[in-house]
C-alpha atoms as a PDB file:
ATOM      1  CA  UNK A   1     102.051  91.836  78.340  1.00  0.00           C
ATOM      2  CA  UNK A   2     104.762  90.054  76.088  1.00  0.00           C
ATOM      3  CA  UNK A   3     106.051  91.788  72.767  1.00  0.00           C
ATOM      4  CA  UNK A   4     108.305  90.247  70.416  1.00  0.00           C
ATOM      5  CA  UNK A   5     111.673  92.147  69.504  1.00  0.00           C
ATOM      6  CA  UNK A   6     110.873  93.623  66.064  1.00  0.00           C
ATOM      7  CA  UNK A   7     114.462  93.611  64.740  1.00  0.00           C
ATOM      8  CA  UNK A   8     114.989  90.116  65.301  1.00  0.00           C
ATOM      9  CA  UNK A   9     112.080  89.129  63.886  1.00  0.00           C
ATOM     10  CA  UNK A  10     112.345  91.298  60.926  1.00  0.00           C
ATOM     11  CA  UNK A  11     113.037  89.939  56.992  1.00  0.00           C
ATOM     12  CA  UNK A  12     116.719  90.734  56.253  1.00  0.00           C
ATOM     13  CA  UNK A  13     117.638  93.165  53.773  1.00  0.00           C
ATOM     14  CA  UNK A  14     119.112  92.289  50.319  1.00  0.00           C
ATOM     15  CA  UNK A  15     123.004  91.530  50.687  1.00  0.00           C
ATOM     16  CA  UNK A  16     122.445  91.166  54.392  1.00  0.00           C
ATOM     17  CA  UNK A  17     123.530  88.289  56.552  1.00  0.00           C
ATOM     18  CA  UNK A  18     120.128  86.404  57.802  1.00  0.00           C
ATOM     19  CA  UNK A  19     119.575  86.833  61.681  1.00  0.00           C
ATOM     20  CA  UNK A  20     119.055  83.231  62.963  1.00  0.00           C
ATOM     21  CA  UNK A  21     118.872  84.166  66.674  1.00  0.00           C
ATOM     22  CA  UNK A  22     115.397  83.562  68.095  1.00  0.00           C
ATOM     23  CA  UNK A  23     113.217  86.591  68.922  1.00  0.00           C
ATOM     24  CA  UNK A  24     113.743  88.442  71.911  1.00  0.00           C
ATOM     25  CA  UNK A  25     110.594  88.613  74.072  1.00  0.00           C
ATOM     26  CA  UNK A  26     109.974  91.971  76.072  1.00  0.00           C
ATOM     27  CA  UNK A  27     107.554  92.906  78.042  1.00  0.00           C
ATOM     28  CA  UNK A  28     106.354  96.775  78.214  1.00  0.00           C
ATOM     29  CA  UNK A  29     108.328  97.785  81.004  1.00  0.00           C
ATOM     30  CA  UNK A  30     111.242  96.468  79.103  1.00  0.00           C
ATOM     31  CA  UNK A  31     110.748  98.293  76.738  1.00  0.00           C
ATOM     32  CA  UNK A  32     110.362 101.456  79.291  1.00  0.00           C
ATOM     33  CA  UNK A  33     113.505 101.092  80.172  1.00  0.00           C
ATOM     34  CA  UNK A  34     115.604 100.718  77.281  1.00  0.00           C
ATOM     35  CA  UNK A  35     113.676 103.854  76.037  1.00  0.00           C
ATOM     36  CA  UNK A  36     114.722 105.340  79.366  1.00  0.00           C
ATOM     37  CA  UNK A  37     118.249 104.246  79.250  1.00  0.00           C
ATOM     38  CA  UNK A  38     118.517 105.335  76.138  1.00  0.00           C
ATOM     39  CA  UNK A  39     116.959 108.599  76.669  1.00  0.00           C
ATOM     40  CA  UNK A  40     116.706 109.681  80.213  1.00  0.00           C
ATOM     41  CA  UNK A  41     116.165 113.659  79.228  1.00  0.00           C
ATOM     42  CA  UNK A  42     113.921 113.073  76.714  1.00  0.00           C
ATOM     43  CA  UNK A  43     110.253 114.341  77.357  1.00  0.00           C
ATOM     44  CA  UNK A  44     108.177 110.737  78.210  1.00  0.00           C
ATOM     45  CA  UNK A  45     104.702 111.601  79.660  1.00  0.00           C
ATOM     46  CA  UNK A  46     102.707 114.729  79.007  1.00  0.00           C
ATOM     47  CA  UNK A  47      99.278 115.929  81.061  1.00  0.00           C
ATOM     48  CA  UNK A  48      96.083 116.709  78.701  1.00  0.00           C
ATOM     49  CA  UNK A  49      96.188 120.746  79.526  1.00  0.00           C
ATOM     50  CA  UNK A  50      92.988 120.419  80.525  1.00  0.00           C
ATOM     51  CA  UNK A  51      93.686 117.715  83.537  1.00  0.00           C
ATOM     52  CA  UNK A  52      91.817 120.429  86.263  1.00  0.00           C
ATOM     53  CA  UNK A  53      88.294 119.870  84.348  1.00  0.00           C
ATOM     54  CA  UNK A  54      88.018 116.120  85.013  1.00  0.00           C
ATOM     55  CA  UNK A  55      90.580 115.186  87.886  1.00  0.00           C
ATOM     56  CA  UNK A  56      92.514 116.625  90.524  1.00  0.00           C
ATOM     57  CA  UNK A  57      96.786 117.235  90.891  1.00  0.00           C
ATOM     58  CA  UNK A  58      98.657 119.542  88.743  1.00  0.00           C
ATOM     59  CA  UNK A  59      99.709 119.166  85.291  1.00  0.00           C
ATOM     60  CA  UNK A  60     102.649 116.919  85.194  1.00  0.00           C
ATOM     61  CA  UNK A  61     105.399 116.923  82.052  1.00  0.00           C
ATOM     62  CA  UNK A  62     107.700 113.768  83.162  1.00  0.00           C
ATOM     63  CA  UNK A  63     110.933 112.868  81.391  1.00  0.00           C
ATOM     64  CA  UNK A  64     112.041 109.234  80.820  1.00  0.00           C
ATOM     65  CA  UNK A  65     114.032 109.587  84.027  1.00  0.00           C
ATOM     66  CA  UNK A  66     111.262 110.680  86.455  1.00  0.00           C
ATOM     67  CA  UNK A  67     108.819 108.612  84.642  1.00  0.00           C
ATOM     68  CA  UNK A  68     111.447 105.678  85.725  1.00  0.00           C
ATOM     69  CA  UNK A  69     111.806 106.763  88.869  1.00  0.00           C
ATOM     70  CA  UNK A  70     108.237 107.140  89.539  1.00  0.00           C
ATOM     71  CA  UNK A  71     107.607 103.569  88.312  1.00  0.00           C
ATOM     72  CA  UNK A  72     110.283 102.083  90.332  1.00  0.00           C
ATOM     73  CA  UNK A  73     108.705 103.700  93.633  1.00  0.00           C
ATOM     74  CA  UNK A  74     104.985 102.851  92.936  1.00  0.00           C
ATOM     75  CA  UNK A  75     106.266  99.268  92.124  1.00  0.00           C
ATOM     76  CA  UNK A  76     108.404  99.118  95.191  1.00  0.00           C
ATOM     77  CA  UNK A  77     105.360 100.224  97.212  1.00  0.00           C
ATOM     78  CA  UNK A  78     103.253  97.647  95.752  1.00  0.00           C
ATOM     79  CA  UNK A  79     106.056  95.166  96.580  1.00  0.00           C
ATOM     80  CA  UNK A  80     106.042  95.991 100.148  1.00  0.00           C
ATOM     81  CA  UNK A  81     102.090  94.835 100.634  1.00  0.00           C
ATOM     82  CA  UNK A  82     103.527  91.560 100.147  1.00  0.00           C
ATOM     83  CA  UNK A  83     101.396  90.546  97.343  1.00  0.00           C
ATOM     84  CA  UNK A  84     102.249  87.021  95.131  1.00  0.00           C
ATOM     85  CA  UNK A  85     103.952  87.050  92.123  1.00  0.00           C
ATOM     86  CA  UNK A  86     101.212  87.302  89.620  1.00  0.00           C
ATOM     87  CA  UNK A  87      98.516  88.755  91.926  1.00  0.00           C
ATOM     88  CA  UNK A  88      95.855  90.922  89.974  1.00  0.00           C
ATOM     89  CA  UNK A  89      96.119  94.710  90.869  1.00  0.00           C
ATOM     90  CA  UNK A  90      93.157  97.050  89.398  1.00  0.00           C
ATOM     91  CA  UNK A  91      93.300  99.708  88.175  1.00  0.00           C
ATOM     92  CA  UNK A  92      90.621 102.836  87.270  1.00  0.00           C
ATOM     93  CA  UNK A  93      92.644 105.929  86.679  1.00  0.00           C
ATOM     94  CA  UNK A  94      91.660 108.673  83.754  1.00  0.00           C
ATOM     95  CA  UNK A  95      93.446 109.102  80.885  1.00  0.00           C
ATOM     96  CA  UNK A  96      96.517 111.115  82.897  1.00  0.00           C
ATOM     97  CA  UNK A  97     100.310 110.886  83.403  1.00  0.00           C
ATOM     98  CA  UNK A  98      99.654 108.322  86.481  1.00  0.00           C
ATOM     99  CA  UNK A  99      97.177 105.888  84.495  1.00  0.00           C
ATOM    100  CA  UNK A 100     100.297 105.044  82.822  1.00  0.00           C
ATOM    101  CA  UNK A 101     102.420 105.018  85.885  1.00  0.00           C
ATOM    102  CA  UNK A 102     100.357 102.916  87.295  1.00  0.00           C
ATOM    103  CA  UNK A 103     100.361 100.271  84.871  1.00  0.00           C
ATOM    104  CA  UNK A 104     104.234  99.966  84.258  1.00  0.00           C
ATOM    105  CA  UNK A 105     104.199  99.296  88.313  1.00  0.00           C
ATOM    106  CA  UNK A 106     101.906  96.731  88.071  1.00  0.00           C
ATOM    107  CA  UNK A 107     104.097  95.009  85.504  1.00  0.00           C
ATOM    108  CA  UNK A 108     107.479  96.054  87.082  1.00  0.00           C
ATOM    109  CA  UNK A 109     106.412  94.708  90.773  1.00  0.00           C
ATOM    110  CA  UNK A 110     105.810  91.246  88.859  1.00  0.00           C
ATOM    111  CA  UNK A 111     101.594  91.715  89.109  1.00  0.00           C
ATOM    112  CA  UNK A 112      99.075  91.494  86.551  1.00  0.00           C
ATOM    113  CA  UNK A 113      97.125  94.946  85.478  1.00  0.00           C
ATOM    114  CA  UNK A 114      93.137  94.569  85.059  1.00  0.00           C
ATOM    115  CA  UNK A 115      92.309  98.021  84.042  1.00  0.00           C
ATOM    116  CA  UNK A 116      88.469  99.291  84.705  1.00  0.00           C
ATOM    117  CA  UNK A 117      86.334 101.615  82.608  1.00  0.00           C
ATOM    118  CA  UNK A 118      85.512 104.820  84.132  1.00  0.00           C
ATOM    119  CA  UNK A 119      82.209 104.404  83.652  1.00  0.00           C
ATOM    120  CA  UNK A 120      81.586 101.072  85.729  1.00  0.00           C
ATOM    121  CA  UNK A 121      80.582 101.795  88.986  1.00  0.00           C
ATOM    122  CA  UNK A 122      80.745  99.522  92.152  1.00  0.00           C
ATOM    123  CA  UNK A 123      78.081  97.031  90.976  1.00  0.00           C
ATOM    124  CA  UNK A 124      79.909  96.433  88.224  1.00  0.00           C
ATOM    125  CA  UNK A 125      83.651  96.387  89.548  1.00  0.00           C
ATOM    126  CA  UNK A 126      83.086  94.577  92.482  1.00  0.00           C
ATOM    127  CA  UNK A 127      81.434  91.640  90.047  1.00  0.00           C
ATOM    128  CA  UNK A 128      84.130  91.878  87.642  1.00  0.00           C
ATOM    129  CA  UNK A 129      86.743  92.237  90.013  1.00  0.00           C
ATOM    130  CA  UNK A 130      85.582  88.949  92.383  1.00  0.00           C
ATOM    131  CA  UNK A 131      85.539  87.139  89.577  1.00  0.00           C
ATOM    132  CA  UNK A 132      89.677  87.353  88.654  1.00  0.00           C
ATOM    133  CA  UNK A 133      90.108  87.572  92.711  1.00  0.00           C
ATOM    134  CA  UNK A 134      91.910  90.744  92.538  1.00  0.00           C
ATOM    135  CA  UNK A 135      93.601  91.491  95.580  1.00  0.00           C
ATOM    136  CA  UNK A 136      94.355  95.315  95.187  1.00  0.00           C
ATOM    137  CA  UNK A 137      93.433  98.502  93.349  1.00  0.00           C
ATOM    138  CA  UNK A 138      94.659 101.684  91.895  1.00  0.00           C
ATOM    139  CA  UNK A 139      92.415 104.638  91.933  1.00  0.00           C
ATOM    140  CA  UNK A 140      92.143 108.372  92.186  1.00  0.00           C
ATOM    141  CA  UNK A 141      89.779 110.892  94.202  1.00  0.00           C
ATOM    142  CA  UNK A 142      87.989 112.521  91.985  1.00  0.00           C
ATOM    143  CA  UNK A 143      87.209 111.686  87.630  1.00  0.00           C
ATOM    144  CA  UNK A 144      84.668 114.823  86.825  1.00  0.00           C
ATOM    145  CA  UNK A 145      81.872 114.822  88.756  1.00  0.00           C
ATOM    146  CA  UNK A 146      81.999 111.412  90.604  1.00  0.00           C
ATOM    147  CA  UNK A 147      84.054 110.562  94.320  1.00  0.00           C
ATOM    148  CA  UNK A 148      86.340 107.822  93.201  1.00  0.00           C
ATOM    149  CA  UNK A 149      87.932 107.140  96.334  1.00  0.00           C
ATOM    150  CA  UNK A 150      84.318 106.815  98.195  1.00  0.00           C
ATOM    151  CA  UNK A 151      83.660 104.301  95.503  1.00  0.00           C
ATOM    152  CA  UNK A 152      86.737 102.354  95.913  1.00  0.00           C
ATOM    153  CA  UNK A 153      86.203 101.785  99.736  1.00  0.00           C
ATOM    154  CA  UNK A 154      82.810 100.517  98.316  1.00  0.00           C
ATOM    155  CA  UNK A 155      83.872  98.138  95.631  1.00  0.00           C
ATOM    156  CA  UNK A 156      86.566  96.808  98.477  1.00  0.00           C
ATOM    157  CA  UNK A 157      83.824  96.157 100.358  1.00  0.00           C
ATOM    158  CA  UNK A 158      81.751  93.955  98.349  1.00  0.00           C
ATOM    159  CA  UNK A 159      85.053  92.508  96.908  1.00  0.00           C
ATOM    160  CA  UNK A 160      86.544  90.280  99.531  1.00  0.00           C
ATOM    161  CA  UNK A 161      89.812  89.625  98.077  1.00  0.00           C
ATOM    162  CA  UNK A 162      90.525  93.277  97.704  1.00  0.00           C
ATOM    163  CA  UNK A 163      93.075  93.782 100.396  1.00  0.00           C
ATOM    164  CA  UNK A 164      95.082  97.420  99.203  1.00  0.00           C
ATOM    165  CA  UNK A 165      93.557 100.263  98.103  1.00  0.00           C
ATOM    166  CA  UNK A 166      95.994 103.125  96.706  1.00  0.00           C
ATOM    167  CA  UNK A 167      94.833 106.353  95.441  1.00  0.00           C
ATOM    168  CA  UNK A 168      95.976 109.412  93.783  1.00  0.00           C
ATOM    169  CA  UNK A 169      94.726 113.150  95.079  1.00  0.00           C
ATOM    170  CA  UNK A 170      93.598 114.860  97.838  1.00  0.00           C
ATOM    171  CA  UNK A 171      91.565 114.218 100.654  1.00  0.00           C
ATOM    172  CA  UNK A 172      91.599 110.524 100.147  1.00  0.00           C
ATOM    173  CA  UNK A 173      89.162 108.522 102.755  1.00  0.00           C
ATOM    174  CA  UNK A 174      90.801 106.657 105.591  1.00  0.00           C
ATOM    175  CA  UNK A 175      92.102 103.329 104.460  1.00  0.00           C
ATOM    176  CA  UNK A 176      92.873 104.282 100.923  1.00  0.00           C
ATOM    177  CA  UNK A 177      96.787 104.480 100.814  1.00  0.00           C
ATOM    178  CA  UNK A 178      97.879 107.863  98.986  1.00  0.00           C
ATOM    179  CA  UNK A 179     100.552 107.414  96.617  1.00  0.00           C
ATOM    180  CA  UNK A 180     101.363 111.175  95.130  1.00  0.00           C
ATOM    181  CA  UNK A 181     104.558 110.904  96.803  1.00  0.00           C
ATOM    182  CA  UNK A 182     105.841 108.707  94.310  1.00  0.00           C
ATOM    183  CA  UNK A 183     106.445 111.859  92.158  1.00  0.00           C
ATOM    184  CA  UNK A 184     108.281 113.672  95.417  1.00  0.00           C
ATOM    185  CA  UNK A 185     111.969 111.740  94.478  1.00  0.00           C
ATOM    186  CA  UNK A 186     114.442 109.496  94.869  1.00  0.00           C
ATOM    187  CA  UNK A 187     113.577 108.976  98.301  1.00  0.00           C
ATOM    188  CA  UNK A 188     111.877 106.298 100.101  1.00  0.00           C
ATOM    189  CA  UNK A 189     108.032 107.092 100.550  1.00  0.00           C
ATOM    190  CA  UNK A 190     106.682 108.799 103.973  1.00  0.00           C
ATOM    191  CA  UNK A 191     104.881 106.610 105.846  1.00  0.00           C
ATOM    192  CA  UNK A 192     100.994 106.388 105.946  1.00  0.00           C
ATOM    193  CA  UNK A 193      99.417 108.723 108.093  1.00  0.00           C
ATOM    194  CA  UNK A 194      95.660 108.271 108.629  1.00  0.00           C
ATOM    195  CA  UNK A 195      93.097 110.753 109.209  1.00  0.00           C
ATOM    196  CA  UNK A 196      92.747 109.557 113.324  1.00  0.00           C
ATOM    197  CA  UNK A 197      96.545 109.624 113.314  1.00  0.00           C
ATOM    198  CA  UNK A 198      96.832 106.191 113.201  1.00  0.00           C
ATOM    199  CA  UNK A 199     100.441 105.141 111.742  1.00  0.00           C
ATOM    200  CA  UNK A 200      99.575 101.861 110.007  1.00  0.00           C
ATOM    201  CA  UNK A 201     101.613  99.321 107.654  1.00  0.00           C
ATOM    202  CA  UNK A 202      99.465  99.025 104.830  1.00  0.00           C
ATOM    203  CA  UNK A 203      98.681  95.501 104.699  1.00  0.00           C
ATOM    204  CA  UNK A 204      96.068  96.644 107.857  1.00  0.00           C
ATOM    205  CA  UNK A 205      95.146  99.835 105.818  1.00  0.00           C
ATOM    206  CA  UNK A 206      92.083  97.750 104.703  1.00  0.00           C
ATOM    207  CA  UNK A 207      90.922  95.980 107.630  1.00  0.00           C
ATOM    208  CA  UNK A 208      91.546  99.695 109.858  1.00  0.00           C
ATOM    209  CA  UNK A 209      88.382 101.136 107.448  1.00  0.00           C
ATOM    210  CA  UNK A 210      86.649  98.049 107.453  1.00  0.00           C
ATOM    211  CA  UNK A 211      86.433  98.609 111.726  1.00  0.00           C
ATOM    212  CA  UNK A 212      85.957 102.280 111.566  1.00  0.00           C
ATOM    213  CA  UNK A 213      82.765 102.049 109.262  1.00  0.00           C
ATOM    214  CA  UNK A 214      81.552  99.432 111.927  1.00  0.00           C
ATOM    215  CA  UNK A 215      82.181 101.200 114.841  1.00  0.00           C
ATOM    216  CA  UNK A 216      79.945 103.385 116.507  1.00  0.00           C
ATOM    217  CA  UNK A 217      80.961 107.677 116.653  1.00  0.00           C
ATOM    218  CA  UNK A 218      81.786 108.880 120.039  1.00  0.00           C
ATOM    219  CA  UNK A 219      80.578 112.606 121.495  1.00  0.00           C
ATOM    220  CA  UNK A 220      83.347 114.892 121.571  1.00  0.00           C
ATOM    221  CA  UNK A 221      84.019 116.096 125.355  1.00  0.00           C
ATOM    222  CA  UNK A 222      86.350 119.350 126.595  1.00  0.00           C
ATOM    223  CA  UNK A 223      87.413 116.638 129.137  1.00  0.00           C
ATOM    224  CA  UNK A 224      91.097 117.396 127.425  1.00  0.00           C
ATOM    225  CA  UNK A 225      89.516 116.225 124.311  1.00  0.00           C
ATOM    226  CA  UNK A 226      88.924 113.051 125.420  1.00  0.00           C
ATOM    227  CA  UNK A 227      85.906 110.861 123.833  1.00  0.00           C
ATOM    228  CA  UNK A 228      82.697 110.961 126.180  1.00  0.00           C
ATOM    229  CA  UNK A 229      81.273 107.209 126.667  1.00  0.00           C
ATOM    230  CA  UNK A 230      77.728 107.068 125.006  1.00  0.00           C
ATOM    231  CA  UNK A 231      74.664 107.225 127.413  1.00  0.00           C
ATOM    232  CA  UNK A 232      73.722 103.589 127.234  1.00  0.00           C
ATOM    233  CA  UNK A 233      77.409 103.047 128.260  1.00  0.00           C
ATOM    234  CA  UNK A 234      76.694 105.817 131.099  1.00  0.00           C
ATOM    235  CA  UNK A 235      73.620 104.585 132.347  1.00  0.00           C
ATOM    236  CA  UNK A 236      74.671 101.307 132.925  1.00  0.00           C
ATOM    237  CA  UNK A 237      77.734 102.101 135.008  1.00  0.00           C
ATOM    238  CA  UNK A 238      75.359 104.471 137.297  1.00  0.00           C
ATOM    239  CA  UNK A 239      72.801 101.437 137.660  1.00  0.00           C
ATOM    240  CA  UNK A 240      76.006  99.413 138.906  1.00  0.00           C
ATOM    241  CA  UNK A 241      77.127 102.282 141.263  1.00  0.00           C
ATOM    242  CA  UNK A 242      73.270 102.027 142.807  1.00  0.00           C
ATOM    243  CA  UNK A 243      73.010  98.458 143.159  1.00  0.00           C
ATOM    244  CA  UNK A 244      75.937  98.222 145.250  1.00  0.00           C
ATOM    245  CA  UNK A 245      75.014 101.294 147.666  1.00  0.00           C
ATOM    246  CA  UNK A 246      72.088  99.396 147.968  1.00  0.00           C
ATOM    247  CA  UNK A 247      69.869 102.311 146.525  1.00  0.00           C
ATOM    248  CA  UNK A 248      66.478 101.606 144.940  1.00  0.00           C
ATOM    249  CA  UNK A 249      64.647 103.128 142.647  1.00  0.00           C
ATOM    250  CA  UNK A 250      61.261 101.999 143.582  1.00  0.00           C
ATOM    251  CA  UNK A 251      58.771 104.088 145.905  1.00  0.00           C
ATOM    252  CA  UNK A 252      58.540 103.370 149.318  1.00  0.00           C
END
């Protein structure tokens, strides 16, 4: 998103010398930061008070700086999944402190913002979302009734390009990268944890849910909590063992 300088552009005043510098083209998050720079303790982003009806995470009231800060560590996360310049990033957040967050990122990490409605579900993002060959996407657990972050594992499945998926809240599936920690500091973000205990870059975030959905559950065994093998699995090593002792198990 481009905007045009307003006081260069604007008709001179009466007595006043005319301005014949061109316009000076912004783009939002330039215009972020001047308002931070200018500002830094100034109140920037405020919570509806009713946030805990429709969505999870508490209330946030962000100054300028935070709000900066919070940008600048979203964007550098984004960054790191080594996505091109220009690369499409979704994004289907409620109307909340981080839905804005989220979109001066985008811009900031030099990526394009396709915001979704709320409403559309999987059919519809996946469709829309193929179609611009988005290659990440922005979410959050829970908007009232309705399990976002099972919804964006869906839509990344059925959308092929989809390689990221970052979410906001709690108990985010496996493979969805959580991203509260952007409001933690001025520190560098922990890394990813999964729920196996898997510590994974992101970039294989994706393709780690993509193999757990495909593979097959084991049995849980007190053999020091190791996984027990599944009985097909079992029964074929025990017909090995009894060919080679030469047993039989036909009747005499």
């Amino acid at each position: 998103m481009i905007l045009e300088d307003t006081l260069n552009g604007a008709k001179p005043i009466t007595g006043e010398a005319v301005n014949d510098l061109p316009p000076v083209r912004a783009t939002l998050d330039d215009l972020f930061r001047r308002a931070a720079a200018a500002r830094p303790d100034a109140l920037a982003l405020v919570d509806p008070p009713d946030r805990l009806a429709f969505t999870d995470g508490p209330v946030r009231r962000l100054t300028y700086a935070q709000a900066d800060r919070a940008i600048s560590a979203l964007a550098a996360r984004l960054r790191g999944f080594g996505l091109p310049t220009d690369s499409v990033v979704a994004i289907q957040l409620p109307n909340t402190v981080e839905s804005v967050i989220a979109l001066l990122a985008v811009l900031r990490a030099g990526l394009i913002a396709a915001p979704l409605p709320l409403l559309w579900r999987h059919a519809d993002a996946a469709a829309a979302l193929s179609r611009v060959a988005a290659r990440a996407l922005i979410g959050c657990q829970r908007i009232g009734d309705t399990v976002h972050g099972d919804l964006a594992m869906h839509i990344a499945m059925e959308t092929f390009t989809i390689r990221f998926l970052c979410g906001f809240g709690e108990n985010l599936p496996d493979g969805v990268v959580p991203i509260d920690d952007i409001f933690a500091g001025r520190g560098e973000p922990p890394p990813v944890v999964l729920g196996d205990g898997l510590r994974l870059r992101p970039r294989r975030l994706h393709a780690h849910a993509a193999q757990a959905q495909q593979q097959p559950s084991h049995a849980a065994s007190p053999n020091g909590g190791r996984p027990r093998p599944s009985t097909s699995a079992a029964a074929a090593r025990a017909a090995r063992r009894r060919r080679g002792s030469g047993w039989s198990e036909r009747a005499p």
